[in-house]
Protein backbone atom coordinates (compact mmCIF):
# COMPACT_ATOMS: atom_id res chain seq x y z
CA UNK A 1 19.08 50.12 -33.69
CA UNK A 2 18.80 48.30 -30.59
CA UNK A 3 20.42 45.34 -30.14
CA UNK A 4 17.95 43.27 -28.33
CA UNK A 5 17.97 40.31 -26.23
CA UNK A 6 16.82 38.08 -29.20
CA UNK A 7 20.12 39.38 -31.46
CA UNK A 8 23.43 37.81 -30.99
CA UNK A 9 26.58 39.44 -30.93
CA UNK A 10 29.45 38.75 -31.74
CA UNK A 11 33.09 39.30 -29.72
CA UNK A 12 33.66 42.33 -31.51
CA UNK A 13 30.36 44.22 -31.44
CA UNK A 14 31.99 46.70 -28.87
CA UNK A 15 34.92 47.05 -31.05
CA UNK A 16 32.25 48.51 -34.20
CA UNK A 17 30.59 50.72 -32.10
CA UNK A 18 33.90 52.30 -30.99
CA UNK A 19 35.19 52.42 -34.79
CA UNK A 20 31.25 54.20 -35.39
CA UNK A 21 29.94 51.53 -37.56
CA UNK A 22 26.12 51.26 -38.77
CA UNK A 23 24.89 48.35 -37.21
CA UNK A 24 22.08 46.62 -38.42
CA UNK A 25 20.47 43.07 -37.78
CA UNK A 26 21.97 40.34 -40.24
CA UNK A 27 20.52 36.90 -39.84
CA UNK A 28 19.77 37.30 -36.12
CA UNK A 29 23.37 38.92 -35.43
CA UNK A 30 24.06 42.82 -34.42
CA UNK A 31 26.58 43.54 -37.44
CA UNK A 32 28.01 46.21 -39.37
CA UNK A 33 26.89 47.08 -42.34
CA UNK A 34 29.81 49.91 -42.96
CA UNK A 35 31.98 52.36 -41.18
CA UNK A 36 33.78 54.77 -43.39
CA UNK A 37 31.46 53.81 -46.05
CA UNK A 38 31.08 51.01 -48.54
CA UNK A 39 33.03 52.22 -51.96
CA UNK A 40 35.82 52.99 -49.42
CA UNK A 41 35.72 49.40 -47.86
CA UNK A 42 35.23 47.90 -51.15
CA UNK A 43 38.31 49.82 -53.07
CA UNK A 44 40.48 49.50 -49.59
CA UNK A 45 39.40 45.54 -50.51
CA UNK A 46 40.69 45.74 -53.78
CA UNK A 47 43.88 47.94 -53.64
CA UNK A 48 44.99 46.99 -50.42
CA UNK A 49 43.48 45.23 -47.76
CA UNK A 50 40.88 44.82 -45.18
CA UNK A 51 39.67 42.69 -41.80
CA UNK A 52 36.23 41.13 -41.57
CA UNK A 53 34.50 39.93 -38.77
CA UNK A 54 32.85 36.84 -39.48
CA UNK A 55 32.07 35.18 -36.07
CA UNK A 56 28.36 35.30 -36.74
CA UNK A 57 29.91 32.38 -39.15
CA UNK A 58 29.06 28.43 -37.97
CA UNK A 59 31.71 25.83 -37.31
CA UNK A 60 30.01 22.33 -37.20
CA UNK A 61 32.52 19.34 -36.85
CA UNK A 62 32.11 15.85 -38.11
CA UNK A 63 34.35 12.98 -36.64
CA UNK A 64 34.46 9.75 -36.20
CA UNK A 65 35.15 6.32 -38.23
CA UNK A 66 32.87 7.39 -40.71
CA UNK A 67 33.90 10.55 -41.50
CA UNK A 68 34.98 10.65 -44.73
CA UNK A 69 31.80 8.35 -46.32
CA UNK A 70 29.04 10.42 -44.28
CA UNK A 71 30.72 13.74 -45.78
CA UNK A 72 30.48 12.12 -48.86
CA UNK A 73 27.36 11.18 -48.62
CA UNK A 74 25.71 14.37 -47.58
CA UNK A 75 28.16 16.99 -50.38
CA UNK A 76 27.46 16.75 -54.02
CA UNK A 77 30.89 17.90 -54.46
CA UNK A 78 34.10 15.00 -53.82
CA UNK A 79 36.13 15.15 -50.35
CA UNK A 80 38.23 11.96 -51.91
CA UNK A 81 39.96 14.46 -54.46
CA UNK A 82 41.19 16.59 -51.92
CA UNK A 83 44.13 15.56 -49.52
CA UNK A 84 44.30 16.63 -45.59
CA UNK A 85 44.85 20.57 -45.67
CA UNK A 86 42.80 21.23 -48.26
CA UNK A 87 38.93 22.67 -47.87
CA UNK A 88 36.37 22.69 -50.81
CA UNK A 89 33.53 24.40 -52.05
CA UNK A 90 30.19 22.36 -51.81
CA UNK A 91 26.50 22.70 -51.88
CA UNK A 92 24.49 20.31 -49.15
CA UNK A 93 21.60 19.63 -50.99
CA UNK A 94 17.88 18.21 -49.78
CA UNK A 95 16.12 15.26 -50.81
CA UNK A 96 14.64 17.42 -53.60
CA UNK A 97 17.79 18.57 -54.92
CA UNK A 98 17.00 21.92 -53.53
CA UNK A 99 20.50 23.36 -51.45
CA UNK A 100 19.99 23.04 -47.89
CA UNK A 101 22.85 25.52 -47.30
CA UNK A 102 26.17 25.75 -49.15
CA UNK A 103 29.33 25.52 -46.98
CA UNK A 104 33.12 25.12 -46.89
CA UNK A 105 34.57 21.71 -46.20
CA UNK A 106 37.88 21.04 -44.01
CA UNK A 107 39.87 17.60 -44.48
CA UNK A 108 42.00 17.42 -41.34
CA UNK A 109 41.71 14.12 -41.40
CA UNK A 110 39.79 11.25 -42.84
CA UNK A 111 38.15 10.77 -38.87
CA UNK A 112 37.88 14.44 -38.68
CA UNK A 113 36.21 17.25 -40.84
CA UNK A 114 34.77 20.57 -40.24
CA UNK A 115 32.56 22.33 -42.25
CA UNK A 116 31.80 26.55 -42.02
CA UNK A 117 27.96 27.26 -42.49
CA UNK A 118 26.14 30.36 -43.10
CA UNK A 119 25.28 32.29 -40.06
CA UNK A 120 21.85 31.86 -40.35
CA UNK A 121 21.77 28.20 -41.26
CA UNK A 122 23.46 27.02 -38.00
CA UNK A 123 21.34 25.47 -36.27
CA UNK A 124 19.25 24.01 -39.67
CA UNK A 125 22.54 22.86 -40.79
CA UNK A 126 23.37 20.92 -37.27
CA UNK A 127 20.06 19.89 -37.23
CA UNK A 128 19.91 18.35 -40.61
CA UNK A 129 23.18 16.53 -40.25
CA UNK A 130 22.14 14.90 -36.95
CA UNK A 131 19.02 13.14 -39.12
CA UNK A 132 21.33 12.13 -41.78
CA UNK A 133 24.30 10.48 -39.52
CA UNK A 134 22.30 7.59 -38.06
CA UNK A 135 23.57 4.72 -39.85
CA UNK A 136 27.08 6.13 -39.72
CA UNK A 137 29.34 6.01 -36.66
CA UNK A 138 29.93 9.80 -36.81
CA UNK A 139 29.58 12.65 -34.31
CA UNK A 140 28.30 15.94 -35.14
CA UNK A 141 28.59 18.69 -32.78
CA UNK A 142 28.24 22.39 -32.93
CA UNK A 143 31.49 24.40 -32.34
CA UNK A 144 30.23 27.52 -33.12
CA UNK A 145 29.59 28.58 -29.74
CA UNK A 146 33.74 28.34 -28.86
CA UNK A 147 34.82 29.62 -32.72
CA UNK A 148 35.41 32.96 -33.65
CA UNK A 149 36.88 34.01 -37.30
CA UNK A 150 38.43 36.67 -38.98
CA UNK A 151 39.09 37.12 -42.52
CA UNK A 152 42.13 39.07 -43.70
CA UNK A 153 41.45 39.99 -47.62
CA UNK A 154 43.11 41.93 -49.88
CA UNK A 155 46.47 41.97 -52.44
CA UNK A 156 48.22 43.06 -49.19
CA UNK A 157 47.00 40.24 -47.16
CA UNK A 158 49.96 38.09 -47.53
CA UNK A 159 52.72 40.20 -46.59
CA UNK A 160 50.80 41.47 -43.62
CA UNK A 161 49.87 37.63 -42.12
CA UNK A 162 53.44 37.03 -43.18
CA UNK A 163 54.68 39.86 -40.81
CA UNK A 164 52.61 37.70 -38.35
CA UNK A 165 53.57 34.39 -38.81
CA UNK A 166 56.30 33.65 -40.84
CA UNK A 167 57.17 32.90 -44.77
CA UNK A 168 55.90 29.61 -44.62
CA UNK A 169 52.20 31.04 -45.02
CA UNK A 170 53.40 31.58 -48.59
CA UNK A 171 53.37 28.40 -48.87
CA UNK A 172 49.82 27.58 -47.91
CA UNK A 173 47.74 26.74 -51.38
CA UNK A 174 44.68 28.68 -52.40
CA UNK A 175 41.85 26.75 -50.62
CA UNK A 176 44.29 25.07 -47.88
CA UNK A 177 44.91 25.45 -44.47
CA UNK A 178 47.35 24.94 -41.28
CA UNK A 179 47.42 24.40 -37.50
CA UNK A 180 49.84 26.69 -36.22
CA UNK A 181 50.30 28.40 -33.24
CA UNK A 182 51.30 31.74 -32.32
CA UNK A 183 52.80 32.45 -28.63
CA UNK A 184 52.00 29.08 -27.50
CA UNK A 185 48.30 29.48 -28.26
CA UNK A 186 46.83 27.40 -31.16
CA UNK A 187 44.79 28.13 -34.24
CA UNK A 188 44.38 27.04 -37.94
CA UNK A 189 44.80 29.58 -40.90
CA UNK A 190 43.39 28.73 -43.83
CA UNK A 191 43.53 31.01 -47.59
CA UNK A 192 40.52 31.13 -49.23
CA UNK A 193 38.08 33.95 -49.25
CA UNK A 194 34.73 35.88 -50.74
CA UNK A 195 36.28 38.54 -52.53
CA UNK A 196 38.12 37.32 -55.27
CA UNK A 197 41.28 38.95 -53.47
CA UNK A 198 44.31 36.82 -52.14
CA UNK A 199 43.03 36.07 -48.66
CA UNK A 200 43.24 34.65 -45.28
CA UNK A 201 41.25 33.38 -42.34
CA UNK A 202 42.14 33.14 -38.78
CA UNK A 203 40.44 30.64 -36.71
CA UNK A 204 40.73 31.47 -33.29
CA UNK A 205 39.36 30.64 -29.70
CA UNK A 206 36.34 32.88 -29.46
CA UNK A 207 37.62 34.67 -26.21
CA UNK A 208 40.89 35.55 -28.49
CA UNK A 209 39.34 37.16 -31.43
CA UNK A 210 39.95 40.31 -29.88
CA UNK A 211 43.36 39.75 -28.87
CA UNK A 212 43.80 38.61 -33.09
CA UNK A 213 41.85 41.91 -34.21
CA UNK A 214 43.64 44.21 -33.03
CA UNK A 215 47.18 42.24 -33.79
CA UNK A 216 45.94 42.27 -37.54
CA UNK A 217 44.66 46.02 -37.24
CA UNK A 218 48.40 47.14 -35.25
CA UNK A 219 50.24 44.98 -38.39
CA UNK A 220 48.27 45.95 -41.13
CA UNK A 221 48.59 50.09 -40.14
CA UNK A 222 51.22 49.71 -42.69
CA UNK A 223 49.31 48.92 -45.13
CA UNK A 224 46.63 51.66 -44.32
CA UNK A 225 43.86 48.54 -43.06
CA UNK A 226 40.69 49.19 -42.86
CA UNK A 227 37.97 47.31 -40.89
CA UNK A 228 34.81 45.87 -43.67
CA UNK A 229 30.78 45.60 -43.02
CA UNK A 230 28.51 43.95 -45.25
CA UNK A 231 27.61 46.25 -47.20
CA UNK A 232 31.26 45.87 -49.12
CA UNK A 233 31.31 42.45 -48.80
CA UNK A 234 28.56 41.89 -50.42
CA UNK A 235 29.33 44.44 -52.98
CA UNK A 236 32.71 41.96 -53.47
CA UNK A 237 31.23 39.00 -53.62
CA UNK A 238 28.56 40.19 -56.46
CA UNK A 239 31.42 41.96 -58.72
CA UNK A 240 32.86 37.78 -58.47
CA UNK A 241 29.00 36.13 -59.05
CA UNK A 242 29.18 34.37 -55.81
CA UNK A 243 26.32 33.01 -54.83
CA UNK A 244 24.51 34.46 -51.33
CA UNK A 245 22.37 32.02 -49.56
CA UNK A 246 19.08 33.30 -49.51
CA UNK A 247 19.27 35.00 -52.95
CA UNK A 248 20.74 32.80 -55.69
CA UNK A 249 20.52 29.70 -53.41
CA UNK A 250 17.91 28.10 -51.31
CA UNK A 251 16.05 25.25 -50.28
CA UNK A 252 13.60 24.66 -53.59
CA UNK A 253 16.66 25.75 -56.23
CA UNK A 254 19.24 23.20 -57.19
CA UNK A 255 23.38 23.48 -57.77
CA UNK A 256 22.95 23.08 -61.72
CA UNK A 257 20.10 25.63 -61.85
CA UNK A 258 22.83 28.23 -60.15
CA UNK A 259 25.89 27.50 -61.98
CA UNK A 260 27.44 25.12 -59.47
CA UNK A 261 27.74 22.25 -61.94
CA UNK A 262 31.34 22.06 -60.79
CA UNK A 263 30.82 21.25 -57.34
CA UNK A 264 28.47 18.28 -58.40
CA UNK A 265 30.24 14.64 -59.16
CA UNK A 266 27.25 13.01 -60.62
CA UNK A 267 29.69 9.82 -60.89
CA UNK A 268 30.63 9.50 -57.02
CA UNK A 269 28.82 7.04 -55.37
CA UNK A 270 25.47 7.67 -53.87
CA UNK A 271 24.79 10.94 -52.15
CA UNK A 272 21.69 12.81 -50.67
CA UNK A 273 19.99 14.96 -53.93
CA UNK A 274 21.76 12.62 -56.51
CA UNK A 275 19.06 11.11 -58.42
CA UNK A 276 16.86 14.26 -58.83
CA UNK A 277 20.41 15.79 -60.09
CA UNK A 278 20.78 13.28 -62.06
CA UNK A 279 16.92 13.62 -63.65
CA UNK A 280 17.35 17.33 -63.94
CA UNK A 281 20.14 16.78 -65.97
CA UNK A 282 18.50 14.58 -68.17
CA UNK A 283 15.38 16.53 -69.09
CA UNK A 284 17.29 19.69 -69.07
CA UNK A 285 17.18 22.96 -66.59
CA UNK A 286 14.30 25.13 -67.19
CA UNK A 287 15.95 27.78 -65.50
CA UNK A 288 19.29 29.26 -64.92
CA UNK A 289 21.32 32.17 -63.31
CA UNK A 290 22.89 34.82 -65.15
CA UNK A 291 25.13 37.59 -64.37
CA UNK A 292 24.57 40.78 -66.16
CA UNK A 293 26.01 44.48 -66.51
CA UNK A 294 23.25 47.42 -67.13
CA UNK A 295 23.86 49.44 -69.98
CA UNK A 296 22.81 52.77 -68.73
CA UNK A 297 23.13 54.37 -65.11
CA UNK A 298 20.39 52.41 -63.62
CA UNK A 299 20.95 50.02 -60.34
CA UNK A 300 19.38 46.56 -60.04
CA UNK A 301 18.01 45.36 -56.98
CA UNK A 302 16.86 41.96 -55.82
CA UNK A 303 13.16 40.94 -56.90
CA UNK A 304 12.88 43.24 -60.02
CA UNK A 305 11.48 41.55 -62.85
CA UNK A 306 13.71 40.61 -65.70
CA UNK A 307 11.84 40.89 -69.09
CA UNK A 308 12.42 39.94 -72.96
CA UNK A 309 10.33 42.04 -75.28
CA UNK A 310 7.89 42.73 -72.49
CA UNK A 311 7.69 39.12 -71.13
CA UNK A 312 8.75 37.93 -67.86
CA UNK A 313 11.47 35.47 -67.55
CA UNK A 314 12.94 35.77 -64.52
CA UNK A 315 14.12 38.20 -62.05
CA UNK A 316 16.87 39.64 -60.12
CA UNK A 317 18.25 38.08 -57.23
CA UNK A 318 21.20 40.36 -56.24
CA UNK A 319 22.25 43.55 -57.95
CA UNK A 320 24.06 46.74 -56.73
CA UNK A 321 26.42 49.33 -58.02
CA UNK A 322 29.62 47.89 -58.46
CA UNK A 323 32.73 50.33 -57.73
CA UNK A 324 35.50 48.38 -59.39
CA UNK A 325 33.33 48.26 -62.81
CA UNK A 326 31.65 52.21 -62.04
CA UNK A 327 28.30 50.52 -63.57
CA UNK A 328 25.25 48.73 -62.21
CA UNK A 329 25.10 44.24 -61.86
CA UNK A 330 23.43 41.86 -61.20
CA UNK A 331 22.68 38.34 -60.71
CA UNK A 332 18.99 36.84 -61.47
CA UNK A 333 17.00 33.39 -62.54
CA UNK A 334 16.11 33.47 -66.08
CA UNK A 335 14.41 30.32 -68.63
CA UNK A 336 16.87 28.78 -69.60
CA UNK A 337 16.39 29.78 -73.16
CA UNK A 338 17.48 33.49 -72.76
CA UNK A 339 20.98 32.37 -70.97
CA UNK A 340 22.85 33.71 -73.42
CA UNK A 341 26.08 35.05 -73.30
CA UNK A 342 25.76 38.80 -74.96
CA UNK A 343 21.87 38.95 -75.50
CA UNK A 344 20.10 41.76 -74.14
CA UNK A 345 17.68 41.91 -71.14
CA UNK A 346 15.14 44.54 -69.42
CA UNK A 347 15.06 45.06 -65.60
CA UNK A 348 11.94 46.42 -64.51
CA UNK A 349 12.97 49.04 -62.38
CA UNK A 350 10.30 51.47 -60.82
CA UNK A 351 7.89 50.53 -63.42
CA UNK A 352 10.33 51.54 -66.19
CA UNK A 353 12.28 49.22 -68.63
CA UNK A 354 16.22 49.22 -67.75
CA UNK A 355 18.60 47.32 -70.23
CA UNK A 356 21.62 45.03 -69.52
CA UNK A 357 23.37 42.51 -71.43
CA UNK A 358 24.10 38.87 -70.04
CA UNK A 359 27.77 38.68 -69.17
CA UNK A 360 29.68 35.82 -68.51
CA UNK A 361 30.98 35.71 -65.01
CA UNK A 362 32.72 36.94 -62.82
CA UNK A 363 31.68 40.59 -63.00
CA UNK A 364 35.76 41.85 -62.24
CA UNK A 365 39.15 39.67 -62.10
CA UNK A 366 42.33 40.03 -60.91
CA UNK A 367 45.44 37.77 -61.55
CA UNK A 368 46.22 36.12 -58.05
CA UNK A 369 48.87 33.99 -57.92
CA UNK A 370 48.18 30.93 -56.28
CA UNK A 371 50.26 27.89 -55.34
């Protein structure tokens, strides 16, 4: 593929090509989709540990008196609950209800929050908090540009960033974060993650993501680190039914139609989305997402019809081999009256009737401890 003038790349793209990754063009960024190849990644993932580059990532910062109310006011989920150092979870929803793009949320302060966006709902995501922020005294600007990320995942991740920085990363709880620095040079690591694996980011000054790459790679040898594309992550991500952007989430489907009735406080005060929410909820969801496992050797793939004795009801919106389980998922939209737990589904694949029963999610666990 050729990476164009019109793809971005990110501070590492020279480093793939050198380790022979396939590259291929994700959301307007020159990524890689694999390198040694994806059951490896995944299983390196899940037994040991990996590195991810996720620069194509957005960092949008909100500061300002205001802060805390015009994050409030634009999440469904509550920033109040959480203290400085922590992040959450939250869908940004529309007008509609529908999710504008669902992000992470860090407290540093009450004056000062910054929220990570999916790469290719950067500038949407800038743009729509600019309309929303004019009765606030708030300023929203695009870091992106001067962020880069790496994610460090795995059930090795936490002895190798300790051989890095110290014991007291132990200490950070799942879904909070530091500012630390390392050789004089600062940077905030934060444990969350989009593999169900104990895991770590590093947010670094874009010109230093390099410099942090390789550091990881040298440290983690021990471990036998590998570098991850998409194609694993992705494969990750489905085995825990996280939602992708794009498939199980967009702009016309709403957080209780996908499961994300957690991340919703109906009882906060007024937010952007909450009276449709509060409607749907009322009349009931007419449709909702289910995970399920095939029951023969077939593989699911997104946009395949999902049936009930020969009638439509939904269809699949991500679905791939999974290597942890050695058998076929899949997440897809179904009426709401065949989300059941245990009943049995066709997946029209190729023309041909595939079966799978609904599962309750997620797909694969692992005890991590947290703190």
């Amino acid at each position: 593929m050729d990476a164009g003038a019109t793809v971005k790349k990110t501070p590492l793209c020279d480093t793939h090509a050198a380790l022979g990754a396939s590259m291929v063009d994700f959301s307007g960024w020159f990524m890689p989709i694999q390198y040694e190849g994806i059951i490896a990644e995944h299983n390196a993932v899940r037994k040991s540990v990996g590195i991810f580059d996720i620069c194509h990532m957005g960092v949008l910062e909100v500061t300002g008196p205001d802060a805390l109310i015009f994050i409030q006011h634009v999440i469904t989920n509550d920033v109040r609950k959480i203290p400085d150092g922590k992040a959450l979870y939250t869908p940004l929803c529309n007008l509609k209800g529908g999710i504008v793009d669902d992000v992470l949320v860090y407290r540093f302060t009450q004056n000062l929050f910054k929220i990570v966006v999916n790469a290719s709902n950067i500038e949407k995501d800038f743009n729509w908090l600019l309309e929303q922020k004019k009765r606030f005294q708030v300023e929203v600007i695009n870091a992106s540009p001067s962020t880069g990320i790496i994610a460090v995942q795995g059930p090795n991740s936490l002895p190798l960033i300790e051989m890095i920085f110290g014991k007291d990363v132990e200490q950070i709880p799942y879904y909070g974060f530091i500012e630390t620095e390392l050789n004089g040079e600062k940077l905030v690591l934060s444990r969350t993650g989009y593999t169900g694996e104990i895991g770590f980011e590093l947010y670094v000054k874009r010109e230093q993501v390099q410099k942090y790459w390789e550091l990881v790679c040298e440290t983690g040898k021990k471990f036998g680190i590998k570098p991850i594309g998409l194609g694993a992550r992705d494969t990750l991500r489905l085995e825990m039914a996280y939602c992708l952007y794009g498939h199980e989430i967009n702009d016309v489907t709403t957080p209780l139609e996908a499961g994300l009735s957690w991340t919703v406080f109906l009882d906060k005060d007024d937010f952007i989305g909450k009276k449709v929410l509060l409607e749907e909820k009322k009349k009931g969801i007419k449709k909702k997402l289910v995970a399920f496992r095939m029951t023969d050797k077939s593989i699911p793939r997104a946009g395949q019809a999902l049936k009930n004795m020969g009638k439509v009801i939904g269809h699949v919106t991500s679905g791939s081999f999974s290597p942890s389980l050695r058998a076929g998922i899949g997440l897809g939209y179904v009426e709401s009256l065949y989300a059941v737990a245990n009943s049995q589904l066709a997946v029209d694949i190729r023309g041909k009737s595939s079966y799978a029963e609904v599962v309750k999610p997620p797909f694969y666990s692992r005890k991590v401890k947290t703190v």
